[in-house]
PDB file of N, CA and C in Angstrom:
ATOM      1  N   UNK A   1     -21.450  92.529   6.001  1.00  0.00           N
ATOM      2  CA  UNK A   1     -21.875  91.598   5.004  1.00  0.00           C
ATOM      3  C   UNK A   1     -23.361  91.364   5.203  1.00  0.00           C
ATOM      4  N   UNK A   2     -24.153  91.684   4.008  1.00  0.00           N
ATOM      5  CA  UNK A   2     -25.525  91.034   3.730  1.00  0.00           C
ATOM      6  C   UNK A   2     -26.232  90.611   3.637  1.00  0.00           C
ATOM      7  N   UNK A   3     -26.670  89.375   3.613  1.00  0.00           N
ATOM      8  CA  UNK A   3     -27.410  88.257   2.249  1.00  0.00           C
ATOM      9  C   UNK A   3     -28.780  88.978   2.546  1.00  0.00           C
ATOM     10  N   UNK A   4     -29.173  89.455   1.086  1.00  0.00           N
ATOM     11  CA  UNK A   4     -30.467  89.528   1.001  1.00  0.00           C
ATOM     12  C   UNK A   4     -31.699  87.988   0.492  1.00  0.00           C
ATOM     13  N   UNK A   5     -32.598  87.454   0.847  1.00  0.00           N
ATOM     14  CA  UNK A   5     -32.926  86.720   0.066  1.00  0.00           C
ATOM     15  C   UNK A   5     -34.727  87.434  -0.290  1.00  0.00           C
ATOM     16  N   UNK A   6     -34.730  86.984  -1.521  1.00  0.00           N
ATOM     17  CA  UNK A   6     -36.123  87.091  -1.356  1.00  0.00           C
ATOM     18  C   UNK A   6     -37.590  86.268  -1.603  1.00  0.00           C
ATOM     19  N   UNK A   7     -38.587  86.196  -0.591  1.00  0.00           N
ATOM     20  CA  UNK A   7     -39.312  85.139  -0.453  1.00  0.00           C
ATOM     21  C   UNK A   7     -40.588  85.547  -1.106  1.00  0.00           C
ATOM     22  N   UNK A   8     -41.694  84.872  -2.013  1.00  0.00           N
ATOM     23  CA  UNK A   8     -42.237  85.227  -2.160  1.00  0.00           C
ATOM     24  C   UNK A   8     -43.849  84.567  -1.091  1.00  0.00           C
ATOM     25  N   UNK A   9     -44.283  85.236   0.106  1.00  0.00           N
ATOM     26  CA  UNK A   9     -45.360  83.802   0.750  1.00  0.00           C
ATOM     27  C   UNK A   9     -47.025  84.530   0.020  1.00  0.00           C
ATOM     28  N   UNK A  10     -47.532  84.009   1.371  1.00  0.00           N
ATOM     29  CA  UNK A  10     -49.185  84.193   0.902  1.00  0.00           C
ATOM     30  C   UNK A  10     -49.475  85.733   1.030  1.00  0.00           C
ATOM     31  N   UNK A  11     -48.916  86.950   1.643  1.00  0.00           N
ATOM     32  CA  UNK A  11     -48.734  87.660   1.736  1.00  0.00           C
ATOM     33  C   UNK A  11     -48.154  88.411   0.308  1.00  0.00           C
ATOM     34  N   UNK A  12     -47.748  88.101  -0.681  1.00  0.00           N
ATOM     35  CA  UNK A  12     -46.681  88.717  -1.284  1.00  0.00           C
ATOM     36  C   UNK A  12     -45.356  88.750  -0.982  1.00  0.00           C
ATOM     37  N   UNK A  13     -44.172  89.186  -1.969  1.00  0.00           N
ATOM     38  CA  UNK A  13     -43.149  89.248  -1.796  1.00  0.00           C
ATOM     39  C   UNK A  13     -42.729  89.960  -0.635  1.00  0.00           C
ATOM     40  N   UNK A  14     -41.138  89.534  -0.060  1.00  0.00           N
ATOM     41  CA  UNK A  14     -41.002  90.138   1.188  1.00  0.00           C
ATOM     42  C   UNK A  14     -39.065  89.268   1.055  1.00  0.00           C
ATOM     43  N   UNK A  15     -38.908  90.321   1.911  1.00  0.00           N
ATOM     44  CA  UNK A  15     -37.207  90.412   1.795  1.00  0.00           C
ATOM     45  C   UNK A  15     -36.905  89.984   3.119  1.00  0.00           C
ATOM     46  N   UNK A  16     -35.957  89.241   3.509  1.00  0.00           N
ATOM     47  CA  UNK A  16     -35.374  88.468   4.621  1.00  0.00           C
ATOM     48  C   UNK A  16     -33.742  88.803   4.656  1.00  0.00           C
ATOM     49  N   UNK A  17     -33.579  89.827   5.413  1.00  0.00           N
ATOM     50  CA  UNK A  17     -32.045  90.160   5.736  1.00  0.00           C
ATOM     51  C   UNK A  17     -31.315  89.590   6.606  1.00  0.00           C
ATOM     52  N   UNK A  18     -30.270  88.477   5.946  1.00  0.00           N
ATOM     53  CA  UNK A  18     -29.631  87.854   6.846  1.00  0.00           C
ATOM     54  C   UNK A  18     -28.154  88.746   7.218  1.00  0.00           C
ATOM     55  N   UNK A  19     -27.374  88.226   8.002  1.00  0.00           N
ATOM     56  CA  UNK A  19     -25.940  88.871   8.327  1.00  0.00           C
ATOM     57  C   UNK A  19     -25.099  87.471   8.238  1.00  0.00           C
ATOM     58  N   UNK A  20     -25.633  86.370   7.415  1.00  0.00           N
ATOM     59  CA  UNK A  20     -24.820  85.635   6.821  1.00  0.00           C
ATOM     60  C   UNK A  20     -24.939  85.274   5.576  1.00  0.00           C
ATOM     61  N   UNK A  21     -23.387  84.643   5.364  1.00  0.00           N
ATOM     62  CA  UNK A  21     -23.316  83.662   3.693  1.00  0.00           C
ATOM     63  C   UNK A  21     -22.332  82.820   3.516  1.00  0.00           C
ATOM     64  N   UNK A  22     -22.784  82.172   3.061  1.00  0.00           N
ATOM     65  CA  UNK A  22     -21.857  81.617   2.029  1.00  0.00           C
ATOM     66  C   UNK A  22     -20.643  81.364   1.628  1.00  0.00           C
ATOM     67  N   UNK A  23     -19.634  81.639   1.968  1.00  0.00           N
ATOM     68  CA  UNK A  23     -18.241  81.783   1.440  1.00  0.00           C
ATOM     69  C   UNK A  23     -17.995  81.011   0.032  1.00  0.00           C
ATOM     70  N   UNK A  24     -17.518  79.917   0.959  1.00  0.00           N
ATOM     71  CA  UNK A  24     -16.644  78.986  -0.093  1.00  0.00           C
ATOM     72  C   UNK A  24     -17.401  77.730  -0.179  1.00  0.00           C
ATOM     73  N   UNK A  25     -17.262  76.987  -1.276  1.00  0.00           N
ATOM     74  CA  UNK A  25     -17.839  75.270  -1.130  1.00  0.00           C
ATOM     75  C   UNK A  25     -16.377  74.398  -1.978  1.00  0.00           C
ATOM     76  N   UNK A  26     -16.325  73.861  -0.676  1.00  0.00           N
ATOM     77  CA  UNK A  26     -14.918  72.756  -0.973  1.00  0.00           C
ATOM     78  C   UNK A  26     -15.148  71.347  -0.128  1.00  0.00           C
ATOM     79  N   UNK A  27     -13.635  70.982   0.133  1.00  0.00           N
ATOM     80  CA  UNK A  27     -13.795  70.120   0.869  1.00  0.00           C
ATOM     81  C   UNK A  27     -13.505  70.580   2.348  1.00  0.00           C
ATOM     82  N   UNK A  28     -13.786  69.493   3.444  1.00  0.00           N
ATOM     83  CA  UNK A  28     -13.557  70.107   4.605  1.00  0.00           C
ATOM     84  C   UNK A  28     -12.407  70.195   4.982  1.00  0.00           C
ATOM     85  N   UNK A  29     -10.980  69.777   4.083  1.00  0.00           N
ATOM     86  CA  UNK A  29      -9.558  70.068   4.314  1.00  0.00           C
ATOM     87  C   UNK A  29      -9.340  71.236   4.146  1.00  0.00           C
ATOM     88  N   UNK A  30     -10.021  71.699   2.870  1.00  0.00           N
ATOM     89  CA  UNK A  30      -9.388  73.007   2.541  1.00  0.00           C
ATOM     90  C   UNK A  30     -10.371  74.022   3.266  1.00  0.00           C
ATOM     91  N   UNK A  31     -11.621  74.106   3.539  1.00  0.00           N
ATOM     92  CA  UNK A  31     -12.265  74.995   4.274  1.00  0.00           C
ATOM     93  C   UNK A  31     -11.999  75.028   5.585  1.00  0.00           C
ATOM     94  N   UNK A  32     -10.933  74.689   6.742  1.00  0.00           N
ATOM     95  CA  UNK A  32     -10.263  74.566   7.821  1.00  0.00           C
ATOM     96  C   UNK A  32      -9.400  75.795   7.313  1.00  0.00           C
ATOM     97  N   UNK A  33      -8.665  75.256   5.911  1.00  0.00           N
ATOM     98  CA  UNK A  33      -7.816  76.608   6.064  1.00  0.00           C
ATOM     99  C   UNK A  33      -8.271  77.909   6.226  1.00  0.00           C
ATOM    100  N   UNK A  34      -9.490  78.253   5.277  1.00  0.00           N
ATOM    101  CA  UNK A  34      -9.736  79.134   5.215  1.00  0.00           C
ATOM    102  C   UNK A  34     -10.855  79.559   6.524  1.00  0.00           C
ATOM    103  N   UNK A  35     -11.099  78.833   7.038  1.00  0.00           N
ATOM    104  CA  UNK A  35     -11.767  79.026   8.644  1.00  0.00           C
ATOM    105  C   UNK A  35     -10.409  79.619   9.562  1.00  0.00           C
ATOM    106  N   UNK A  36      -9.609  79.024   9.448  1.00  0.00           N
ATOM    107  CA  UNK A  36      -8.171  79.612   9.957  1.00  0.00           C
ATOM    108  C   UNK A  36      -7.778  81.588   9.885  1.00  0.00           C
ATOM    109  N   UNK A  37      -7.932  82.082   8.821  1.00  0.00           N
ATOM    110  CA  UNK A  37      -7.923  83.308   8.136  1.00  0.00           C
ATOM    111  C   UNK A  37      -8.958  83.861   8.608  1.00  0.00           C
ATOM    112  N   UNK A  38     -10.658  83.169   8.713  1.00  0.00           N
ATOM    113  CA  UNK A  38     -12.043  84.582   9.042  1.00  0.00           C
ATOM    114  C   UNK A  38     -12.036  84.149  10.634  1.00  0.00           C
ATOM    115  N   UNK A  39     -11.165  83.036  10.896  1.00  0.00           N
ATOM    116  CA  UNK A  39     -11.859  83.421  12.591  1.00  0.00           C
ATOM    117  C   UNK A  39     -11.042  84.313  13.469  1.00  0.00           C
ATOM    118  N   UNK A  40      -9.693  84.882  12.858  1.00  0.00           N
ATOM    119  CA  UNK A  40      -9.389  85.790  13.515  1.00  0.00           C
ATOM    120  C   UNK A  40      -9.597  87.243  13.716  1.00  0.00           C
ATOM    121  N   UNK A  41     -10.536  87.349  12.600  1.00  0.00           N
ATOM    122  CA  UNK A  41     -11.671  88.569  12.842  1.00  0.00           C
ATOM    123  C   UNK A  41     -12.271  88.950  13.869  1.00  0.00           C
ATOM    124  N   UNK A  42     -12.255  89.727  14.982  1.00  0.00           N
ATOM    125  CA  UNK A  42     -13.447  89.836  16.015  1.00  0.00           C
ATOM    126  C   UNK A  42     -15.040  90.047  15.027  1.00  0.00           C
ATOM    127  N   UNK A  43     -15.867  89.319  15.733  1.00  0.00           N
ATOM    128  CA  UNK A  43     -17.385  89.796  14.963  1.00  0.00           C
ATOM    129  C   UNK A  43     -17.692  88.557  14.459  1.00  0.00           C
ATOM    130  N   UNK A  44     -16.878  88.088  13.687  1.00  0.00           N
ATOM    131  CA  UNK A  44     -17.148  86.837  12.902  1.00  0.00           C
ATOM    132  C   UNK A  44     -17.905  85.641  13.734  1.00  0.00           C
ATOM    133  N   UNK A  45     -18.442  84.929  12.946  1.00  0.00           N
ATOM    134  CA  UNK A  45     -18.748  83.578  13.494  1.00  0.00           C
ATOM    135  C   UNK A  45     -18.438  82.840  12.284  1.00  0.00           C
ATOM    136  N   UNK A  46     -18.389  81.472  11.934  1.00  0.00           N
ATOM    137  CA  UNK A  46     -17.385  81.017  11.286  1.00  0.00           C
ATOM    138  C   UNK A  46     -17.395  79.732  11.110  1.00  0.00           C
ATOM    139  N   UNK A  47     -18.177  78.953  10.172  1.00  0.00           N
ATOM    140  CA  UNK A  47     -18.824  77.235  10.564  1.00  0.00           C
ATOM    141  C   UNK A  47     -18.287  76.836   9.119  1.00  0.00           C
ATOM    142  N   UNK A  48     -18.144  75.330   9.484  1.00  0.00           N
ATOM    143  CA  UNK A  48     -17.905  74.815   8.392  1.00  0.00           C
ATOM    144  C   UNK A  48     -19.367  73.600   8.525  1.00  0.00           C
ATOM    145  N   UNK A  49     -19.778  73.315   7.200  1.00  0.00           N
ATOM    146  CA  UNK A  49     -21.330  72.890   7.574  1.00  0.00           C
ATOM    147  C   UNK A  49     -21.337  71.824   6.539  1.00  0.00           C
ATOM    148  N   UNK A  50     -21.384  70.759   6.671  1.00  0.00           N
ATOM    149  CA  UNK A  50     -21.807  69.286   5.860  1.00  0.00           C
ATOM    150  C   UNK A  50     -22.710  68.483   5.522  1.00  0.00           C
ATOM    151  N   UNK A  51     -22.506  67.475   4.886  1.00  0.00           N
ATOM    152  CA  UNK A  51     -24.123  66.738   4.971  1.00  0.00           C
ATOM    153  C   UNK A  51     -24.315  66.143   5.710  1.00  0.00           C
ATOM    154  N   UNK A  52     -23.095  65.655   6.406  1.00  0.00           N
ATOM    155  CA  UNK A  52     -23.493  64.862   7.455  1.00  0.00           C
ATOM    156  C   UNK A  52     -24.379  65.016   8.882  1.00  0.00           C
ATOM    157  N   UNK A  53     -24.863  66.196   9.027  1.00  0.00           N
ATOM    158  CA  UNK A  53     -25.635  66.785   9.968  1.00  0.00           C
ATOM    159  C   UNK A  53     -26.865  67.351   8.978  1.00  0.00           C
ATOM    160  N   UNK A  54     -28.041  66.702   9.331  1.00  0.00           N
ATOM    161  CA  UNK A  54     -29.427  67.606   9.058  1.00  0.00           C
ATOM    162  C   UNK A  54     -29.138  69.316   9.145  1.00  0.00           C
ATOM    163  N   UNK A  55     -28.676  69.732  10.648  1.00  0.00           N
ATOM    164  CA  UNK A  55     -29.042  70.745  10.931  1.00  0.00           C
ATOM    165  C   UNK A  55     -28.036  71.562   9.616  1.00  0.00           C
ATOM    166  N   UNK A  56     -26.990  71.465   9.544  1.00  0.00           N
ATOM    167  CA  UNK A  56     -26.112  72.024   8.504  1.00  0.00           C
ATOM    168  C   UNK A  56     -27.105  72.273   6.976  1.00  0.00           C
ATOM    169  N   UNK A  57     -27.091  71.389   6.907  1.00  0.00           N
ATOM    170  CA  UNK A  57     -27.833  71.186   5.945  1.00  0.00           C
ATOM    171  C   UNK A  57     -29.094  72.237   5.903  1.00  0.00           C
ATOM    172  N   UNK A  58     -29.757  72.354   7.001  1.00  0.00           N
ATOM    173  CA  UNK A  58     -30.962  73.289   7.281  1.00  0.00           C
ATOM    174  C   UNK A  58     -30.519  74.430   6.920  1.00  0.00           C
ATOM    175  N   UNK A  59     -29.525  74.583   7.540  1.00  0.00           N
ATOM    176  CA  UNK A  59     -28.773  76.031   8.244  1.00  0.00           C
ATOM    177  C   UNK A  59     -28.390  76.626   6.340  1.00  0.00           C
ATOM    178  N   UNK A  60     -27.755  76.080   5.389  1.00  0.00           N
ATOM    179  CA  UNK A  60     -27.199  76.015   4.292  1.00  0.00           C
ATOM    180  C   UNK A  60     -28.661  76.275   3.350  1.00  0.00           C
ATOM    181  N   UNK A  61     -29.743  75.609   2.996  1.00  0.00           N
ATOM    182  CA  UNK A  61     -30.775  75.595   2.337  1.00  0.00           C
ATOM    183  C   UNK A  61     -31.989  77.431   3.272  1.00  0.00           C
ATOM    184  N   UNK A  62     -31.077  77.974   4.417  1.00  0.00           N
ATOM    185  CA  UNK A  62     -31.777  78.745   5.004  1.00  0.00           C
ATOM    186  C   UNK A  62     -30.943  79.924   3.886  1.00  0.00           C
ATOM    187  N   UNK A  63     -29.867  79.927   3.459  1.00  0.00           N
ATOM    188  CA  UNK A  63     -28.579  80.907   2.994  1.00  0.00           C
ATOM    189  C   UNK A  63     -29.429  80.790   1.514  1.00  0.00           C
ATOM    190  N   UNK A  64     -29.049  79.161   1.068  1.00  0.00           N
ATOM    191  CA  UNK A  64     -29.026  79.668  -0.530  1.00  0.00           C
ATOM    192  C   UNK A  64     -29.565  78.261  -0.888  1.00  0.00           C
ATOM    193  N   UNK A  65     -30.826  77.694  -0.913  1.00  0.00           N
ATOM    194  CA  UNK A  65     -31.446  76.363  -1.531  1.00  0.00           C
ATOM    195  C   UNK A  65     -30.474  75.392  -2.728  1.00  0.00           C
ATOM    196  N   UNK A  66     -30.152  76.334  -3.620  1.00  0.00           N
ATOM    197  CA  UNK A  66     -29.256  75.359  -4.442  1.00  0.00           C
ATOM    198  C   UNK A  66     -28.081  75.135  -4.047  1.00  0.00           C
ATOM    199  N   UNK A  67     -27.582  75.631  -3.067  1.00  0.00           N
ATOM    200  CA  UNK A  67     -26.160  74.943  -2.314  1.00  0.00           C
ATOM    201  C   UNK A  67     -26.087  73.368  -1.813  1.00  0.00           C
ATOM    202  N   UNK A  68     -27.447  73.347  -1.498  1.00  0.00           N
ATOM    203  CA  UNK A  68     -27.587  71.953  -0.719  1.00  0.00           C
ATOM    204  C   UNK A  68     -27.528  70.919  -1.950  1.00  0.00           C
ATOM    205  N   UNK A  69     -27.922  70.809  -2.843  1.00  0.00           N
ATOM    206  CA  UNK A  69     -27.846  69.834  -3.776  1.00  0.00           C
ATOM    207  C   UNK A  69     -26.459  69.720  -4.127  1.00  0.00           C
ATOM    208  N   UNK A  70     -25.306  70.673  -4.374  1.00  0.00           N
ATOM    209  CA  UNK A  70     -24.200  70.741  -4.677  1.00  0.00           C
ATOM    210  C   UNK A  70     -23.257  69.826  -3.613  1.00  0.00           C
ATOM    211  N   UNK A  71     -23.763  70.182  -2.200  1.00  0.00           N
ATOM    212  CA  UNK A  71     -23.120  69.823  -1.073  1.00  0.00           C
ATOM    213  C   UNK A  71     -23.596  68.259  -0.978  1.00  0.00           C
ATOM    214  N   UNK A  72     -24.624  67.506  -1.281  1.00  0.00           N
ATOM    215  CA  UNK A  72     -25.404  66.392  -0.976  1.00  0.00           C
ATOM    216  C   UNK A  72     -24.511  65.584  -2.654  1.00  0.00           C
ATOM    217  N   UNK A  73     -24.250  66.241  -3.500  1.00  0.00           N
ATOM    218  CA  UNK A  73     -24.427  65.104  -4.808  1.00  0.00           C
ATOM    219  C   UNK A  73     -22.779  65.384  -4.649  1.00  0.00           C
ATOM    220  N   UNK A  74     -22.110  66.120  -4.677  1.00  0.00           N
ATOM    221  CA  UNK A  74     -20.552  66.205  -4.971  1.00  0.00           C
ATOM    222  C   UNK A  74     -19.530  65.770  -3.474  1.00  0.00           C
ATOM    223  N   UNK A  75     -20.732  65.711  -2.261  1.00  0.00           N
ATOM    224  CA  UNK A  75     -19.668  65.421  -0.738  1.00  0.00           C
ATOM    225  C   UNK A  75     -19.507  66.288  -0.475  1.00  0.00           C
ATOM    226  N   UNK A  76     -19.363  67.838  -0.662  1.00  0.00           N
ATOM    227  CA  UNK A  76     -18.254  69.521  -0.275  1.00  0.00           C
ATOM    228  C   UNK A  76     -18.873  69.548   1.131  1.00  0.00           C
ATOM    229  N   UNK A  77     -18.372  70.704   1.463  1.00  0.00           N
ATOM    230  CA  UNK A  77     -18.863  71.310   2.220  1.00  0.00           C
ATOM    231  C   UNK A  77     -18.840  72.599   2.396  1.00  0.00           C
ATOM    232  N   UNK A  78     -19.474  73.531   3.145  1.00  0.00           N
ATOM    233  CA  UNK A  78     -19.825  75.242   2.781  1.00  0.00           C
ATOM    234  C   UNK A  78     -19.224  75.886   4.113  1.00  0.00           C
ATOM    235  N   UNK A  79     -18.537  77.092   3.744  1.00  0.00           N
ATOM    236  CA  UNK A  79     -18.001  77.661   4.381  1.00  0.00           C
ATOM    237  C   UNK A  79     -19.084  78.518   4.883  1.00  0.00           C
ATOM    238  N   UNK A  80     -19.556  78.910   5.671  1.00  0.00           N
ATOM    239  CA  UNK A  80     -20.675  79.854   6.596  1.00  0.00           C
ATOM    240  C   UNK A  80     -19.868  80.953   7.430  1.00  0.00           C
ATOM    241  N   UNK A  81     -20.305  82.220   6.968  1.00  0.00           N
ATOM    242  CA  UNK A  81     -19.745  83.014   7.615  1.00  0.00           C
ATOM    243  C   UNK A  81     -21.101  83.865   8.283  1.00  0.00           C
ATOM    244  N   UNK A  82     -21.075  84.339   9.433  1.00  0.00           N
ATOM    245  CA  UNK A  82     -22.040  85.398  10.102  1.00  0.00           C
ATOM    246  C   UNK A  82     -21.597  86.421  10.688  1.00  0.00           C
ATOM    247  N   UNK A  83     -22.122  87.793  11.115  1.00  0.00           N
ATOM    248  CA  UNK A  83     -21.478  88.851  11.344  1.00  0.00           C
ATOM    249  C   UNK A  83     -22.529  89.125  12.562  1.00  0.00           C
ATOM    250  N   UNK A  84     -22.000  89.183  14.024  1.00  0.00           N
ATOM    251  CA  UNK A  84     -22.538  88.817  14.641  1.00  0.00           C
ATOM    252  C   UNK A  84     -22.858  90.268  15.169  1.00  0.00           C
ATOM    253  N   UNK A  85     -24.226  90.288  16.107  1.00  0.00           N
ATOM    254  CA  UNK A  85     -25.452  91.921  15.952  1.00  0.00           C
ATOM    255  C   UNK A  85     -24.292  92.908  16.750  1.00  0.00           C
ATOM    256  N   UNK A  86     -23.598  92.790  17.308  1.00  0.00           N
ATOM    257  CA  UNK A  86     -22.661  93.899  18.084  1.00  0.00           C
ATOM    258  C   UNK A  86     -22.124  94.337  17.030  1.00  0.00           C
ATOM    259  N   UNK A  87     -21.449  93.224  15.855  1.00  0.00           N
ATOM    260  CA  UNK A  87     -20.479  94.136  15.441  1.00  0.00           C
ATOM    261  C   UNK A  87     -21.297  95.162  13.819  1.00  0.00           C
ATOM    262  N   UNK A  88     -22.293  94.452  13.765  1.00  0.00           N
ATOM    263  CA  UNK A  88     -22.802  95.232  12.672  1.00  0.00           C
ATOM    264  C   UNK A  88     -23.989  96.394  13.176  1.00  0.00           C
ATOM    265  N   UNK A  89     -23.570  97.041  14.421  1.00  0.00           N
ATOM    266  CA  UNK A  89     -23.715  98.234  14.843  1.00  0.00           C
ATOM    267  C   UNK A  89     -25.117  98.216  15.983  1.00  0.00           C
ATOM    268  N   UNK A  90     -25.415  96.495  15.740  1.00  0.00           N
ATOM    269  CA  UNK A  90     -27.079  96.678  16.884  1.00  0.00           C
ATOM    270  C   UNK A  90     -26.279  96.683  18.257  1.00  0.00           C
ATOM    271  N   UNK A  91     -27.581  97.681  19.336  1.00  0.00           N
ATOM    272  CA  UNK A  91     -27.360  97.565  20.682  1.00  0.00           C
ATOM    273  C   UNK A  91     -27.830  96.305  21.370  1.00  0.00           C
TER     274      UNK A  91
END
C-alpha cells in the first residue's frame, strides 16, 4: 500500500511517498472491529487516531489534511493503517 501525496514547497512540486493511509473514518466502536481483522496481518501497523490527542491529529493531517476537519466537526475517528519497511521489501 501507497499514499502518494503531493507537495508543492519553495523548491517546486515534489512527491512524498508514504507506506500509510487512511482506511476507514467511523466511530471508535466500530473501528476496534475493524482493527481486529488488519492486525492480524504480519507487516501491518494499525492505529486508531482521534481528536482527542494533538499528536493523532498531526499524524492524520500528515495522510490527508481534509480528514482532520471531518474527524474534529463530526467526533469520528480514522482508521490508520502502515506497512511497515521489512515487509514492503526494504533491508
Amino acid at each position: 500500500m501507497i499514499w502518494l501525496s503531493y507537495v508543492t514547497g519553495p523548491n517546486g512540486p515534489s512527491i512524498r511517498i508514504f507506506y500509510t493511509a487512511i482506511v476507514d473514518i467511523d466511530t471508535r466502536e466500530r473501528l476496534e472491529i475493524l482493527r481486529s481483522l488488519f492486525s492480524q496481518r504480519e507487516g501491518l501497523d494499525v492505529k486508531i487516531l482521534c481528536r482527542d490527542d494533538l499528536k493523532d491529529l498531526y499524524h492524520i493531517a500528515r495522510i490527508d489534511p481534509d480528514i482532520v476537519e471531518i474527524v474534529l466537526k463530526k467526533d469520528l475517528c480514522a482508521l490508520m493503517i502502515s506497512a511497515n519497511a521489512k515487509a514492503m521489501g526494504s533491508r
